[in-house]
PDB file of N, CA and C in Angstrom:
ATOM      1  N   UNK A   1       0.828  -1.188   0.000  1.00  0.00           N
ATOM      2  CA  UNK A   1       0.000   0.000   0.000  1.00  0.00           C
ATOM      3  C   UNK A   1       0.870   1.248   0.000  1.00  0.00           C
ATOM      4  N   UNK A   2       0.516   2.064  -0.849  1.00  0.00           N
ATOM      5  CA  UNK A   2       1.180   3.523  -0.863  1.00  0.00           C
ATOM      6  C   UNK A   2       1.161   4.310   0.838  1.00  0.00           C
ATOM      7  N   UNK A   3       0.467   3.725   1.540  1.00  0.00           N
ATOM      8  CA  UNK A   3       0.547   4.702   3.037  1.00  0.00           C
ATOM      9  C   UNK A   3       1.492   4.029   4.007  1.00  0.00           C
ATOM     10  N   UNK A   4       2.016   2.586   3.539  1.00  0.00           N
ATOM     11  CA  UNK A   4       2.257   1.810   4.907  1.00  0.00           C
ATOM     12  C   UNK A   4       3.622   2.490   5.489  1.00  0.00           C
ATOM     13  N   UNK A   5       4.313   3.191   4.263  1.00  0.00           N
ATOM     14  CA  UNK A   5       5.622   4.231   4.776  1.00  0.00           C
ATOM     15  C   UNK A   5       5.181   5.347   5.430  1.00  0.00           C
ATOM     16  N   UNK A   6       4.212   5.644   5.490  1.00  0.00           N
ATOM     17  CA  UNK A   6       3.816   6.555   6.230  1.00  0.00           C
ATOM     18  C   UNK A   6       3.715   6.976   7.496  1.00  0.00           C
ATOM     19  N   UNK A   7       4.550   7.569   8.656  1.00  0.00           N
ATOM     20  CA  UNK A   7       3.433   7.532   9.986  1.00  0.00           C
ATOM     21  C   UNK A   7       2.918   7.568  10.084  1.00  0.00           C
ATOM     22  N   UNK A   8       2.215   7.692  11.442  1.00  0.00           N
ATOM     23  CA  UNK A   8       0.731   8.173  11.865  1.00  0.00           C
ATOM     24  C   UNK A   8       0.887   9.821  11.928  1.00  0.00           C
ATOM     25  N   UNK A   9       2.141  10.366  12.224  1.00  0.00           N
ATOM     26  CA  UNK A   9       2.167  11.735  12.563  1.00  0.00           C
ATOM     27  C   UNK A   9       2.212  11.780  11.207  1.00  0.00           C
ATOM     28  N   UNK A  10       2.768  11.811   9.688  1.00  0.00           N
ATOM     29  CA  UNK A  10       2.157  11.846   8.794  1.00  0.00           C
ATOM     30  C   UNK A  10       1.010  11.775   7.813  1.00  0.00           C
ATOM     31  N   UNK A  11       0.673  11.160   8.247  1.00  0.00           N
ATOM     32  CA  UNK A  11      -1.079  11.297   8.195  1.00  0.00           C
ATOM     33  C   UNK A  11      -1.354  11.852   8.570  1.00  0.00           C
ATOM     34  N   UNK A  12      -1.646  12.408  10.067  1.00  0.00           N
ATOM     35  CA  UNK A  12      -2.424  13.494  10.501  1.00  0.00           C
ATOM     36  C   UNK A  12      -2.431  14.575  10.272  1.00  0.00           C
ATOM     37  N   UNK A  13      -1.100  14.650   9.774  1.00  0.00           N
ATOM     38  CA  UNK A  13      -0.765  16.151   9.450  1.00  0.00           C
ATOM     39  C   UNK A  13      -1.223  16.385   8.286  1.00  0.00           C
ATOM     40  N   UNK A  14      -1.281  15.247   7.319  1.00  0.00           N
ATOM     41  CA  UNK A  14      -1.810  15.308   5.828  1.00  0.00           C
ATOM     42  C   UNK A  14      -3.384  14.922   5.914  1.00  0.00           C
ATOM     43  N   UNK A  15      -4.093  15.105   6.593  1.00  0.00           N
ATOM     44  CA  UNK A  15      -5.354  15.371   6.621  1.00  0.00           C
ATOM     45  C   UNK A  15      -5.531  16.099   7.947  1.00  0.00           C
ATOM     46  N   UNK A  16      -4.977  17.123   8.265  1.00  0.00           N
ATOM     47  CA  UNK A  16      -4.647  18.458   8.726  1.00  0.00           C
ATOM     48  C   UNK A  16      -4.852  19.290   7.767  1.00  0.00           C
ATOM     49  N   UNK A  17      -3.974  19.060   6.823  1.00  0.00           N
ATOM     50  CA  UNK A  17      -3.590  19.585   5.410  1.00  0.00           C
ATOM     51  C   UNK A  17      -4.668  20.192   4.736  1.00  0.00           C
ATOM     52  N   UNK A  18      -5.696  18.402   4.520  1.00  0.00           N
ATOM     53  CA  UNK A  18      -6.560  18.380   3.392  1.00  0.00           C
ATOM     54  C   UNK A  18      -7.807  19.448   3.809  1.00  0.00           C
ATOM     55  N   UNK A  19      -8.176  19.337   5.046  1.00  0.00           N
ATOM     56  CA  UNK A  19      -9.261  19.992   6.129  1.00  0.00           C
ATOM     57  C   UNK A  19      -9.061  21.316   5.859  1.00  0.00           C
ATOM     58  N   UNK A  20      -7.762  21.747   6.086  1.00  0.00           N
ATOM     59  CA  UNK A  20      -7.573  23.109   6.105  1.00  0.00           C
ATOM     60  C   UNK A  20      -7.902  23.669   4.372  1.00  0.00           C
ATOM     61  N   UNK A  21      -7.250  23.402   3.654  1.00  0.00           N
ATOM     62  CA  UNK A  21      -7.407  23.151   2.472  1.00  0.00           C
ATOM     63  C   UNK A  21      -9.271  23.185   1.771  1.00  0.00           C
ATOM     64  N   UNK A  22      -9.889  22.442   2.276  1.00  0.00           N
ATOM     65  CA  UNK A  22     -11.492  22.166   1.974  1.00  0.00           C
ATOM     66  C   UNK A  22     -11.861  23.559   2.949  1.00  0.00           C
ATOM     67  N   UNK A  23     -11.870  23.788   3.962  1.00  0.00           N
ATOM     68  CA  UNK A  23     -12.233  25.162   4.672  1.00  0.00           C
ATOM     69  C   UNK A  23     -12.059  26.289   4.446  1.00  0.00           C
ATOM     70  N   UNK A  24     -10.664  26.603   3.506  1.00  0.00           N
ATOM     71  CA  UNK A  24     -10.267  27.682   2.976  1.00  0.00           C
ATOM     72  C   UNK A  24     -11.187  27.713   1.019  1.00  0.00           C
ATOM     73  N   UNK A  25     -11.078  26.383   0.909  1.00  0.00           N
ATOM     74  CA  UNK A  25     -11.953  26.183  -0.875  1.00  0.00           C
ATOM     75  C   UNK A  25     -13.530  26.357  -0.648  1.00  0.00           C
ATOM     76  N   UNK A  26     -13.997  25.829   0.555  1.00  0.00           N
ATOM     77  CA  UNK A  26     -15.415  26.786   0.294  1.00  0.00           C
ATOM     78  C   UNK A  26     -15.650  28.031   1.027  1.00  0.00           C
ATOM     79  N   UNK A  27     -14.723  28.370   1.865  1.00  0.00           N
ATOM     80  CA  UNK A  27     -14.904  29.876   1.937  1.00  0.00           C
ATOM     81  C   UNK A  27     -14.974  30.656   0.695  1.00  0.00           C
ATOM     82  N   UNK A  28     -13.615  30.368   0.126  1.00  0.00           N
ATOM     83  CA  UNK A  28     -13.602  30.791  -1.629  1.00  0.00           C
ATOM     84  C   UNK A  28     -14.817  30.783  -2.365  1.00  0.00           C
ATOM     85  N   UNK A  29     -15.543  29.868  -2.084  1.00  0.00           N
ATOM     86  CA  UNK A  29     -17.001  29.386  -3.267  1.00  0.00           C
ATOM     87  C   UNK A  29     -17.707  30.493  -2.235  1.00  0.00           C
ATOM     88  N   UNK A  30     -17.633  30.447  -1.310  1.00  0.00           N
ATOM     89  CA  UNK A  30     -19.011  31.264  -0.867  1.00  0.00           C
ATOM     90  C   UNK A  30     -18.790  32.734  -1.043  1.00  0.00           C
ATOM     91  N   UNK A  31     -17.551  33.204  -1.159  1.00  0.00           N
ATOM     92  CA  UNK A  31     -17.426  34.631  -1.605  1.00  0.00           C
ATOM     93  C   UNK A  31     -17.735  34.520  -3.121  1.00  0.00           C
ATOM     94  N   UNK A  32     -17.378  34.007  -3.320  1.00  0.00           N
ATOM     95  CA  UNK A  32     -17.788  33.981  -5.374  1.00  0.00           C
ATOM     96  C   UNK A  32     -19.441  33.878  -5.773  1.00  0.00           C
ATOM     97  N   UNK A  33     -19.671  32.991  -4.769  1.00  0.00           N
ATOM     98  CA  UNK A  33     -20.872  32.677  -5.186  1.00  0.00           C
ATOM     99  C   UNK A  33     -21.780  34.086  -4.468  1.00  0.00           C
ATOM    100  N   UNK A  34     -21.773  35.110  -4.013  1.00  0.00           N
ATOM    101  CA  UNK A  34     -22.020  36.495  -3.707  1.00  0.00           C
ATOM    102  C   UNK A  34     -21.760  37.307  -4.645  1.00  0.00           C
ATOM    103  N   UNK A  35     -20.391  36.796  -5.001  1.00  0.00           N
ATOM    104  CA  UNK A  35     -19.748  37.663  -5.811  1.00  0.00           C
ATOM    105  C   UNK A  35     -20.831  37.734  -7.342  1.00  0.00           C
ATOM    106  N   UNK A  36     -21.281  36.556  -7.331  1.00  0.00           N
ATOM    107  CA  UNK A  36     -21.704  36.790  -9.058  1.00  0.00           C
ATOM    108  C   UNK A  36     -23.213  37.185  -8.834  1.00  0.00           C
ATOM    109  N   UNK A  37     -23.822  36.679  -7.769  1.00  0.00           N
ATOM    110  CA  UNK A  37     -25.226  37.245  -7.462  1.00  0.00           C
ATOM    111  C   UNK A  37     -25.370  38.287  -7.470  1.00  0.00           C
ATOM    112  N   UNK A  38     -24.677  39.322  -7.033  1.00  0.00           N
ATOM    113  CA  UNK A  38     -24.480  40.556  -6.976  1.00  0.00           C
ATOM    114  C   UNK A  38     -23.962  40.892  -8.649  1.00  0.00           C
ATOM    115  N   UNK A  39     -23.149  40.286  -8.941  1.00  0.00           N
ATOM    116  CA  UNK A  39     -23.024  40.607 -10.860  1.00  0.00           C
ATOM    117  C   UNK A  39     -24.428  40.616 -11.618  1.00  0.00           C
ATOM    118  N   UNK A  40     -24.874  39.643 -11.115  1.00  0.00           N
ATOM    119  CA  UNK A  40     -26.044  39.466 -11.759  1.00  0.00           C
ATOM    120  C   UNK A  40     -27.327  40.207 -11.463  1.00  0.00           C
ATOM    121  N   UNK A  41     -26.914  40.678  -9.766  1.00  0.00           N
ATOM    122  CA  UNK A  41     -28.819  41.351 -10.129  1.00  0.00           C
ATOM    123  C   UNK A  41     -28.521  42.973 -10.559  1.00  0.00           C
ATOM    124  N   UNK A  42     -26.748  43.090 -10.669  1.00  0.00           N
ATOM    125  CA  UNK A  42     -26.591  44.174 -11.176  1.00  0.00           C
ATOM    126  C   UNK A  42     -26.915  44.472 -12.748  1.00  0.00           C
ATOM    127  N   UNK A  43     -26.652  43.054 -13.285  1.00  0.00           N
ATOM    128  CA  UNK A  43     -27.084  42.866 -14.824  1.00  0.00           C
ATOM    129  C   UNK A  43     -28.113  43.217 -15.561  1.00  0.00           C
ATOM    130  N   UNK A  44     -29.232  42.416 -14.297  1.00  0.00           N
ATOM    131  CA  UNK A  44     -30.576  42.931 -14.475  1.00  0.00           C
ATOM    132  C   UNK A  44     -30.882  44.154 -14.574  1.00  0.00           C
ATOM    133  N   UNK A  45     -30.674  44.838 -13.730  1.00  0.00           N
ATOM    134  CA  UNK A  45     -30.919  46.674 -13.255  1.00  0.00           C
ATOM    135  C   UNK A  45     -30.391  47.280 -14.307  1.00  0.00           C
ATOM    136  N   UNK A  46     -29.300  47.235 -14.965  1.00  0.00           N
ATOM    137  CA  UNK A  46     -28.833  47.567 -16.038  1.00  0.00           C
ATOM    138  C   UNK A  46     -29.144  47.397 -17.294  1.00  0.00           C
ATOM    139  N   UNK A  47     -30.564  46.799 -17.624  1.00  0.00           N
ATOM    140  CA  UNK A  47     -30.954  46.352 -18.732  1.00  0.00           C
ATOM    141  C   UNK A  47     -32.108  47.316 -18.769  1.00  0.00           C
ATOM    142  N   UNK A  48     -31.765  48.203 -20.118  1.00  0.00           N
ATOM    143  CA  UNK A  48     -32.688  49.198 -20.043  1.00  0.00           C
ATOM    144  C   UNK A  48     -34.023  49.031 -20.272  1.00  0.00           C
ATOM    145  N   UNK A  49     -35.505  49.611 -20.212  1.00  0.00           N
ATOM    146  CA  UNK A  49     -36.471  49.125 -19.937  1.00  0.00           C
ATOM    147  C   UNK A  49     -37.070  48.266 -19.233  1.00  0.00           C
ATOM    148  N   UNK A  50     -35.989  47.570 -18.586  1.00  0.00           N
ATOM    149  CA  UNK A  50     -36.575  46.630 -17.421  1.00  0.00           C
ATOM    150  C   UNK A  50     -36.633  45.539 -17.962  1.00  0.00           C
ATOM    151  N   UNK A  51     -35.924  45.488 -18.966  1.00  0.00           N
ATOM    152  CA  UNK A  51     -36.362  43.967 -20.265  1.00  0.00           C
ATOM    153  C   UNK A  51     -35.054  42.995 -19.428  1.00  0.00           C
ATOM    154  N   UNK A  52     -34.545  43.135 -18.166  1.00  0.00           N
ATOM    155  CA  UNK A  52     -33.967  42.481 -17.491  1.00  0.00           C
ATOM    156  C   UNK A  52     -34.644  41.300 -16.496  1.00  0.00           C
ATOM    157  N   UNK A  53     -35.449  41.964 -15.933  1.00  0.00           N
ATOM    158  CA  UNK A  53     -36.645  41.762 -15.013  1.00  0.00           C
ATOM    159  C   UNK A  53     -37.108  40.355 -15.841  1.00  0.00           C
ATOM    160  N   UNK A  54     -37.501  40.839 -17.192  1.00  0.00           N
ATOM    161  CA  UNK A  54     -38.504  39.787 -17.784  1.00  0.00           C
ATOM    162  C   UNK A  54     -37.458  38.771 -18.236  1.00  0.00           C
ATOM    163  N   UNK A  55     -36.383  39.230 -19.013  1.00  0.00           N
ATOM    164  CA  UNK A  55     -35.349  38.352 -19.099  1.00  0.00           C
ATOM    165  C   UNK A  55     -35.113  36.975 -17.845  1.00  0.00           C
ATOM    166  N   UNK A  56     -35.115  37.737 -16.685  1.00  0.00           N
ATOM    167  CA  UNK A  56     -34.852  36.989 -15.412  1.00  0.00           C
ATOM    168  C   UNK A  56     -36.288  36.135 -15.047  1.00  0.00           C
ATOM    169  N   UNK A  57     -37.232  36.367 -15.178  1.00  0.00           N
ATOM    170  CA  UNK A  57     -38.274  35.572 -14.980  1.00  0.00           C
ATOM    171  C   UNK A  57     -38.922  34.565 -15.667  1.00  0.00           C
ATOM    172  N   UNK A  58     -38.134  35.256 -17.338  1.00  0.00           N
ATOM    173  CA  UNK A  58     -38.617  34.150 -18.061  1.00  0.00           C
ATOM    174  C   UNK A  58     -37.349  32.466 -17.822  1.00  0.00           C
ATOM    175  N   UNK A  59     -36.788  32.983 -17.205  1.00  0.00           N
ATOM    176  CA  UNK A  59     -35.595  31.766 -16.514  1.00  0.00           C
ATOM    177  C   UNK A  59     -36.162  31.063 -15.466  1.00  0.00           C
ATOM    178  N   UNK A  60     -37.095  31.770 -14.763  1.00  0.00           N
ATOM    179  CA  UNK A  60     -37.513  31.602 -13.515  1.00  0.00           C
ATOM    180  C   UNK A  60     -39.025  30.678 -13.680  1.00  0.00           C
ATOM    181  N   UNK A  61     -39.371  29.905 -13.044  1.00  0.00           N
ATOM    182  CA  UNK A  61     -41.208  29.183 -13.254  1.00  0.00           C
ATOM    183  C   UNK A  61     -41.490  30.164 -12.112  1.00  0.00           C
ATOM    184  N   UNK A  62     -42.571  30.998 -12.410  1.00  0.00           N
ATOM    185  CA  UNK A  62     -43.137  32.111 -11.449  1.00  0.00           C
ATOM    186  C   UNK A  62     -44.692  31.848 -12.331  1.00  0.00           C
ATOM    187  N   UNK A  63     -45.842  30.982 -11.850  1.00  0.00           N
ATOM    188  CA  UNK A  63     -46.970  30.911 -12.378  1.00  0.00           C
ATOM    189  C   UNK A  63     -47.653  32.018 -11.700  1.00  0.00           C
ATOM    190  N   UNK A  64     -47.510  33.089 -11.038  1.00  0.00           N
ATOM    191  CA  UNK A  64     -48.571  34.329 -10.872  1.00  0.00           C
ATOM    192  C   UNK A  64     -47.872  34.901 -12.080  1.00  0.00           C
ATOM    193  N   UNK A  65     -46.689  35.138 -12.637  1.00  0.00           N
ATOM    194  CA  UNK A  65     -46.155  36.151 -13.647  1.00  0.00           C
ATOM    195  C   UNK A  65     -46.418  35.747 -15.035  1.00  0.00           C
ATOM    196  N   UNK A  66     -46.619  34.291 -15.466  1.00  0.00           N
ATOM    197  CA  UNK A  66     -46.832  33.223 -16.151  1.00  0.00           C
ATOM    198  C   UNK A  66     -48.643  33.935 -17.010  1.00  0.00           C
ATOM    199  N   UNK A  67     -49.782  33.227 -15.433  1.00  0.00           N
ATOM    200  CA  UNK A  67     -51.190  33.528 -15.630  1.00  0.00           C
ATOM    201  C   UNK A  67     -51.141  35.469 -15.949  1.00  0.00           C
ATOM    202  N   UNK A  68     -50.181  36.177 -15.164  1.00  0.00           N
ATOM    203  CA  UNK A  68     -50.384  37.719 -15.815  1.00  0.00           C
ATOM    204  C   UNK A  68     -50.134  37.833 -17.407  1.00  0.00           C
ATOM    205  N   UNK A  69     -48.853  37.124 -17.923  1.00  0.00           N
ATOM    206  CA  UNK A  69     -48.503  37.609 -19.011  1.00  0.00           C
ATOM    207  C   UNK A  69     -49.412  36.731 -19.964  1.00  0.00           C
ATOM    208  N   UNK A  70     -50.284  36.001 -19.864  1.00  0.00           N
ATOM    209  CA  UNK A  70     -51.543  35.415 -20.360  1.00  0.00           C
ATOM    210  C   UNK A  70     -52.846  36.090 -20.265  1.00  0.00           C
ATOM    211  N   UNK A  71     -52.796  36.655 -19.374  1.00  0.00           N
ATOM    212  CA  UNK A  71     -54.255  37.356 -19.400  1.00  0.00           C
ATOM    213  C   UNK A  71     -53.810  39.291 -20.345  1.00  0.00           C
ATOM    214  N   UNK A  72     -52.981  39.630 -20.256  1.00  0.00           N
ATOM    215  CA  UNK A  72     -52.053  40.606 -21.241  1.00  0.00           C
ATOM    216  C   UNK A  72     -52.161  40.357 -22.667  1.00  0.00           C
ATOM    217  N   UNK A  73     -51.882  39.020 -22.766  1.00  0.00           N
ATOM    218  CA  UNK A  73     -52.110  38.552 -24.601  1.00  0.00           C
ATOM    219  C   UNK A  73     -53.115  38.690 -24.660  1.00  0.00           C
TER     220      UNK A  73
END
């Protein structure tokens, strides 16, 4: 087996490692993942006439916005 050279104080330290490693990678995701939400509802707002809004909903299943834009036609 690839570990049997291994210590035990080697190991621990290498899933010390990995822990620290996974704690610091989704901190990362969770700032990003803010990060683009915020890109994005800035996207929206920025779409002139509001054709953002509809853009975004037509992505979205919203059946009150659905039955409105049906009773409109």
């Amino acid at each position: 087996m690839a570990f049997e050279n291994l210590s035990f104080n080697s190991i621990s330290s290498l899933l010390e490692t990995l822990q620290q490693r996974i704690i610091e990678t989704d901190a990362k995701n969770e700032e990003l993942e803010e990060e683009i939400s915020e890109l994005e509802q800035q996207r929206i707002l920025n779409v002139p006439n509001n054709q953002g809004m509809n853009e975004y909903s037509s992505c979205v299943s919203w059946p009150h916005l659905t039955a409105e834009r049906e009773r409109a036609d």
